[in-house]
Protein backbone atom coordinates (compact mmCIF):
# COMPACT_ATOMS: atom_id res chain seq x y z
CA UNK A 1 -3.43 -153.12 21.95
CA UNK A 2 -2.33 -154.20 25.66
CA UNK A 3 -1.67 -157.82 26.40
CA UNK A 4 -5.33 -158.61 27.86
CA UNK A 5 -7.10 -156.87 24.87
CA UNK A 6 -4.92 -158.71 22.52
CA UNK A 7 -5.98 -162.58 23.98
CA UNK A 8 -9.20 -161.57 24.70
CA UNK A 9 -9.28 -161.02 20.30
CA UNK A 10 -7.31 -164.05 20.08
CA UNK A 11 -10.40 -166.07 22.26
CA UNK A 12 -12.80 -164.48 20.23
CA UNK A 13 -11.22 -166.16 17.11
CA UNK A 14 -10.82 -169.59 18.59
CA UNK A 15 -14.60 -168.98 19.19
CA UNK A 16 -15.46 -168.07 15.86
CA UNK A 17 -13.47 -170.69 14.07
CA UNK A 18 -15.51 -173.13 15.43
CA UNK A 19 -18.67 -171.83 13.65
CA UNK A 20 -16.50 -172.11 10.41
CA UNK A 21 -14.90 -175.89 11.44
CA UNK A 22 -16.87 -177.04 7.95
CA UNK A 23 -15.52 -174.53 5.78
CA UNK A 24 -11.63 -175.79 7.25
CA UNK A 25 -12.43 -179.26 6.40
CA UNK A 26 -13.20 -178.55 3.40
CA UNK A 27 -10.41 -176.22 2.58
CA UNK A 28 -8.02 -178.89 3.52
CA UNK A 29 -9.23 -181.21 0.89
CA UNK A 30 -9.13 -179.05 -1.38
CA UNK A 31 -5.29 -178.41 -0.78
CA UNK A 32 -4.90 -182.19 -1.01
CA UNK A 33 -6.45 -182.60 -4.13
CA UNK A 34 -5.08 -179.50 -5.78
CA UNK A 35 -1.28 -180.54 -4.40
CA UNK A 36 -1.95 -183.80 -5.49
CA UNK A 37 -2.87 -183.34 -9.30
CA UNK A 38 0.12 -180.91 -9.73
CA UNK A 39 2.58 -181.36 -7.48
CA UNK A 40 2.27 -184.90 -6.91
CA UNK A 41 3.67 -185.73 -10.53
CA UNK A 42 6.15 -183.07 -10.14
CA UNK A 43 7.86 -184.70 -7.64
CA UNK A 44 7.42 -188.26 -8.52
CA UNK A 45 8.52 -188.01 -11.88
CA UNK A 46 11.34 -185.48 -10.87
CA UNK A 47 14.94 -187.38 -10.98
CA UNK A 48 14.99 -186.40 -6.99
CA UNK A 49 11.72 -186.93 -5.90
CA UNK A 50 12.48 -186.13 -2.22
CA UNK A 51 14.72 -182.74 -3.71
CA UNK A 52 11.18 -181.79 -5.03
CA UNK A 53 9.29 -182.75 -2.47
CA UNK A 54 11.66 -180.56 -0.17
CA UNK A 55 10.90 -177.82 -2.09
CA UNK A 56 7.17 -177.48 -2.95
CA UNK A 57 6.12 -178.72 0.62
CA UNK A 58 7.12 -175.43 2.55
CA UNK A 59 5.93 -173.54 0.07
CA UNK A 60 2.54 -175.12 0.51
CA UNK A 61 2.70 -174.54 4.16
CA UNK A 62 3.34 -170.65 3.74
CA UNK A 63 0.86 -169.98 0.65
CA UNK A 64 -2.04 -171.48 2.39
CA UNK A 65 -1.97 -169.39 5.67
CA UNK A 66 -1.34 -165.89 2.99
CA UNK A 67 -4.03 -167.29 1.63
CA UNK A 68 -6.09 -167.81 4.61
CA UNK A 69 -5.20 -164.55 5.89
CA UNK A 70 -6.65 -162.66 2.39
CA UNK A 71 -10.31 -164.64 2.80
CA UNK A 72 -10.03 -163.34 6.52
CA UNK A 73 -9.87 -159.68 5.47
CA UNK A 74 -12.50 -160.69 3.09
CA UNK A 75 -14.70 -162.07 5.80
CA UNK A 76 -14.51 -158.90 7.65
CA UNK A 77 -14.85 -156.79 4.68
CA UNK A 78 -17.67 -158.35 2.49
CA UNK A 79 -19.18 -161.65 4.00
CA UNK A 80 -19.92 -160.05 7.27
CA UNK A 81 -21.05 -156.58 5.88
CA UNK A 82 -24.12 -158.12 4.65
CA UNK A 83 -24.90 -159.15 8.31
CA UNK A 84 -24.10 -156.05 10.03
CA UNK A 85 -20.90 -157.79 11.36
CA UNK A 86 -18.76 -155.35 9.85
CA UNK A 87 -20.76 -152.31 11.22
CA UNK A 88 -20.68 -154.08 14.64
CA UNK A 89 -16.82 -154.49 15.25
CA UNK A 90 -15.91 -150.92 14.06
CA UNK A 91 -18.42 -149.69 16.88
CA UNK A 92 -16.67 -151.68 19.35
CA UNK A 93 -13.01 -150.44 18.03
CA UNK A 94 -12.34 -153.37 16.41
CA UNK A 95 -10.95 -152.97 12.75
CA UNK A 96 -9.54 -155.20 9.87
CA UNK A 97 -6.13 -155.96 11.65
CA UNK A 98 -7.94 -157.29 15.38
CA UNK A 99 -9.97 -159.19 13.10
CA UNK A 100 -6.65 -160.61 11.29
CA UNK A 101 -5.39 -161.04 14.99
CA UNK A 102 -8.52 -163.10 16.20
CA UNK A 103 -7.64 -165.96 13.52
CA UNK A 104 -3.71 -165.39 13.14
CA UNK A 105 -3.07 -168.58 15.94
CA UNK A 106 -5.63 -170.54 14.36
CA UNK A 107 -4.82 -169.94 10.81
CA UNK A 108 -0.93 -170.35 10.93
CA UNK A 109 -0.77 -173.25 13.37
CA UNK A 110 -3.50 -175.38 13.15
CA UNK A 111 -4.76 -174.80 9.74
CA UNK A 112 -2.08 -174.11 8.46
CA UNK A 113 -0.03 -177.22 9.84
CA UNK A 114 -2.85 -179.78 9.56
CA UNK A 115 -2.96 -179.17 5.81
CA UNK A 116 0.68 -179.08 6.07
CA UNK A 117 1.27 -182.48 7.18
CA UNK A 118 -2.12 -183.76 4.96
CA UNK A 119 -0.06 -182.74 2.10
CA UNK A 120 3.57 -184.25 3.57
CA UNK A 121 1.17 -187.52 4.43
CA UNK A 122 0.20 -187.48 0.66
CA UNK A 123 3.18 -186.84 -0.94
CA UNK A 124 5.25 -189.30 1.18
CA UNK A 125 3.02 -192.26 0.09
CA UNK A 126 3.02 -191.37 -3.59
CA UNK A 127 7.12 -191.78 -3.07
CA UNK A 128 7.33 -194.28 -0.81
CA UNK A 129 8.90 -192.31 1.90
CA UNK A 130 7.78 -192.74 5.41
CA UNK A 131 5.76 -189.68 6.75
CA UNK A 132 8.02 -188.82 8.87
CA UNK A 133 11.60 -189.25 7.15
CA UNK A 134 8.93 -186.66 4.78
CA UNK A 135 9.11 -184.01 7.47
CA UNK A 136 12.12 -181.43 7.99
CA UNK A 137 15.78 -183.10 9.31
CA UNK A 138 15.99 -179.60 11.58
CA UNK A 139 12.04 -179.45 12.95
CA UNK A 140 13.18 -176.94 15.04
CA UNK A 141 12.88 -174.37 11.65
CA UNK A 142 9.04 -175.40 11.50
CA UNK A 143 8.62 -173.65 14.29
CA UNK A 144 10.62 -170.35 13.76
CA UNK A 145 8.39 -170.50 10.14
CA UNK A 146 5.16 -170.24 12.61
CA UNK A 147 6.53 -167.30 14.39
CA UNK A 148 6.92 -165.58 11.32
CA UNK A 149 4.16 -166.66 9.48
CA UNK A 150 2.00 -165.02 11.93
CA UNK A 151 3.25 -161.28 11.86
CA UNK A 152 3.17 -162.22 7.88
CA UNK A 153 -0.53 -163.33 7.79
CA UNK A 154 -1.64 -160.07 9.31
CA UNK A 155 0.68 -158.35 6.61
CA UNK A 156 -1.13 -160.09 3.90
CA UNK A 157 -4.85 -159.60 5.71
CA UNK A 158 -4.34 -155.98 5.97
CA UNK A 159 -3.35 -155.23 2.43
CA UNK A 160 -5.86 -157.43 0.90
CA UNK A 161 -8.07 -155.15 3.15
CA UNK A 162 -7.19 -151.72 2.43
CA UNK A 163 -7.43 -152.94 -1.09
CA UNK A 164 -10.92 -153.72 -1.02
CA UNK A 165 -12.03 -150.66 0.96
CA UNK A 166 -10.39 -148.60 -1.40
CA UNK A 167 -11.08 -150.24 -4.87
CA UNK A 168 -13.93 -151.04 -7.01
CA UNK A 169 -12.19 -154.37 -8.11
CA UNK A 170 -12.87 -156.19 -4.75
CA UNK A 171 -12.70 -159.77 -4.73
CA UNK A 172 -10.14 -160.09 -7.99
CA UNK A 173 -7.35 -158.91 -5.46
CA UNK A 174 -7.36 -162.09 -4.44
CA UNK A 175 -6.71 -164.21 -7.20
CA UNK A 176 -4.30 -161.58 -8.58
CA UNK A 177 -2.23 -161.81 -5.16
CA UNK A 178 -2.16 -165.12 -5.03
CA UNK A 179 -0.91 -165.77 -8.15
CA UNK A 180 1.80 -163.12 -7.24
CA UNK A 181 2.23 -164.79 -4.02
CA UNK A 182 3.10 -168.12 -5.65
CA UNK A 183 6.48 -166.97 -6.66
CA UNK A 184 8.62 -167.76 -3.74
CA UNK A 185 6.36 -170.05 -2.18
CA UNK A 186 5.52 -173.15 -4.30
CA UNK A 187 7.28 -171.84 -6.92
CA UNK A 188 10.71 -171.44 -5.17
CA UNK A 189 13.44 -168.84 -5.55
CA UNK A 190 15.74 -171.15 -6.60
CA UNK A 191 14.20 -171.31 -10.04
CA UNK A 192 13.91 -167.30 -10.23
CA UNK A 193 16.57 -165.51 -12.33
CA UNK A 194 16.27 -162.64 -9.81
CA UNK A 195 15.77 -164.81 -6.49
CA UNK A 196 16.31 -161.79 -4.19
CA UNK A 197 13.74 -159.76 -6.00
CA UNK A 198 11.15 -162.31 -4.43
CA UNK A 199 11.99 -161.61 -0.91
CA UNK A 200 9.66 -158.54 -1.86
CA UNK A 201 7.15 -161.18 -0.98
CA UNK A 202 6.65 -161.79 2.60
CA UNK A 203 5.44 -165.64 2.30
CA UNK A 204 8.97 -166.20 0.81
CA UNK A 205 10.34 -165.75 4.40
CA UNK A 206 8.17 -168.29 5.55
CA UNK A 207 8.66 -170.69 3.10
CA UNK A 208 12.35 -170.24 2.57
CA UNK A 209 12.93 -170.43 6.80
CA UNK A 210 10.99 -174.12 6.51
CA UNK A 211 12.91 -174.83 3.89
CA UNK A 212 16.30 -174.64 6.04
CA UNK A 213 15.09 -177.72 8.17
CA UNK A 214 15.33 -179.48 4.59
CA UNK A 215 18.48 -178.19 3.49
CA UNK A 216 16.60 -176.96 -0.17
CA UNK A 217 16.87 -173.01 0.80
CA UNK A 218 17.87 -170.64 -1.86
CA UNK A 219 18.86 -167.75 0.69
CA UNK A 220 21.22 -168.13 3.25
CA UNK A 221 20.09 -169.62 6.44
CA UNK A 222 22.71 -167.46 8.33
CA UNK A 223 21.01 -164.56 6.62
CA UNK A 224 17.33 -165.78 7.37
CA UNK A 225 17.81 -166.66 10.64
CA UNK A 226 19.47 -163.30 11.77
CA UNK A 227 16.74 -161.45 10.07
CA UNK A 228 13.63 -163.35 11.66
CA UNK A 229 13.42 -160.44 14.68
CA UNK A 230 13.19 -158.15 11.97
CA UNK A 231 10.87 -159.21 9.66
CA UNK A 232 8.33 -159.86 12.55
CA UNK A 233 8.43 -156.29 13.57
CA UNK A 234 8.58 -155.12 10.07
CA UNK A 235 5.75 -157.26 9.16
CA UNK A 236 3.69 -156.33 12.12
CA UNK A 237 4.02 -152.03 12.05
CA UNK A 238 3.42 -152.54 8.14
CA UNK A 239 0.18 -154.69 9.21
CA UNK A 240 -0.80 -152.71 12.12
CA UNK A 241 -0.40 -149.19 9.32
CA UNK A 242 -1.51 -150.69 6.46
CA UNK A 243 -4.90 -151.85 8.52
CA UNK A 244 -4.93 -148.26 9.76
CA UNK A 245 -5.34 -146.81 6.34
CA UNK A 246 -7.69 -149.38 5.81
CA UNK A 247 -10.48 -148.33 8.78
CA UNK A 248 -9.26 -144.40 7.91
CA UNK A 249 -10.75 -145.01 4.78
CA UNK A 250 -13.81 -146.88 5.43
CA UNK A 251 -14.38 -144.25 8.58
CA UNK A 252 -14.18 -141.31 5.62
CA UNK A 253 -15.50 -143.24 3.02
CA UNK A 254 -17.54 -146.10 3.74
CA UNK A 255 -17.91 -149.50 1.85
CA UNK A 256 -18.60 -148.69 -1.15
CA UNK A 257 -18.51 -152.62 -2.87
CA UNK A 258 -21.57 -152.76 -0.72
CA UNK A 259 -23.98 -151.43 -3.76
């Protein structure tokens, strides 16, 4: 994709988002609520409150835009099928991964940070902290997690994609990833015998760079922040193949969830 294609995708998604402005609300809230009947009494009833706090927070931020990014694929590979969406974008060349691409700025910055700092705004009242001695010391790592939270949401979107094209089970990859994806995220490595092993996960990047600007990371920050160049590009061809595969098979074999 050239540089015009690429934001003219990217417009397209801004445009589409706002049919689906409802559906954001609402997934927002229910973050807060969910955060706030488990992690909530986590942290407040943790002997370090703000330790925990430092901890769960990031990995809020990175399992809701791997989350966001799976529904995506599923937008593009079930919702709109039944409106001839689907049909409709592969005619024009577009596949699962411009689709991803069309949301990716929406999804990891402004969804992604709005339920970010709902969730901070929560948490900080339950322990008296002021919302903003609740954000990171170093904010300057918030930002480095968006750049690689976007490369990583169209990771995420792509396999949850290929999956569906290629496997009866549909939908259930979902829950089954994001249980997976939990590990490393919300559940940090910290409290993982094999804490490396969970770098497998690509949210853990995320989560574990926004951890730095708390000082709660498990892997070293040296080692993090030299890798980021890597794991964007890494994240991205894997996407870009894995989204490949994905329209290879639906061009040989169809949809086949469809019936």
């Amino acid at each position: 994709m050239n540089l015009k294609k690429t934001l003219h995708v990217i417009y397209v998604g801004f445009v589409l988002s706002k049919m689906h402005i409802t559906a954001y609300v609402a997934a927002i809230i229910n973050t807060i609520l969910w955060f706030t009947i488990i992690f909530v009494p986590a942290t407040v009833f943790s002997e370090d409150p703000k330790m925990a706090m430092s901890m769960f927070l990031p990995g809020v931020y990175a399992l809701t835009v791997a989350s966001a990014a799976m529904w995506t694929a599923t937008e593009f590979l079930r919702w709109n099928v039944y409106h001839g969406l689907t049909d409709l974008y592969r005619e024009n060349g577009l596949t699962v991964f411009h689709y991803l691409i069309s949301y990716s700025i929406v999804d990891s910055i402004f969804f992604g940070i709005a339920t970010y700092f709902a969730s901070t705004y929560i948490i900080a009242s339950y322990t008296g902290l002021s919302f903003f001695n609740a954000l990171p010391a170093n904010p300057q790592y918030l930002l480095l997690a968006i750049v690689v939270a976007i490369p990583m949401y169209l990771l995420m979107g792509s396999l949850i994609g290929y999956l569906m094209a290629s496997t009866s089970v549909s939908g259930a990859w979902i829950n089954i990833i994001q249980m997976i994806v939990a590990f490393g995220t919300i559940v940090p490595p910290k409290t993982i015998p094999s804490g490396w092993l969970i770098l497998l996960n690509p949210s853990t990047y995320v989560a574990e760079i926004l951890r730095i600007g708390y000082n709660t990371n498990t892997v070293s920050s040296n080692a993090l922040v030299v890798s980021i160049p890597i794991a964007i590009a890494l994240f991205t061809l894997l996407g870009y193949w894995i989204g490949f595969l994905c329209d290879k098979r639906i061009a040989r074999y169809g949809l086949e969830y469809r019936y």
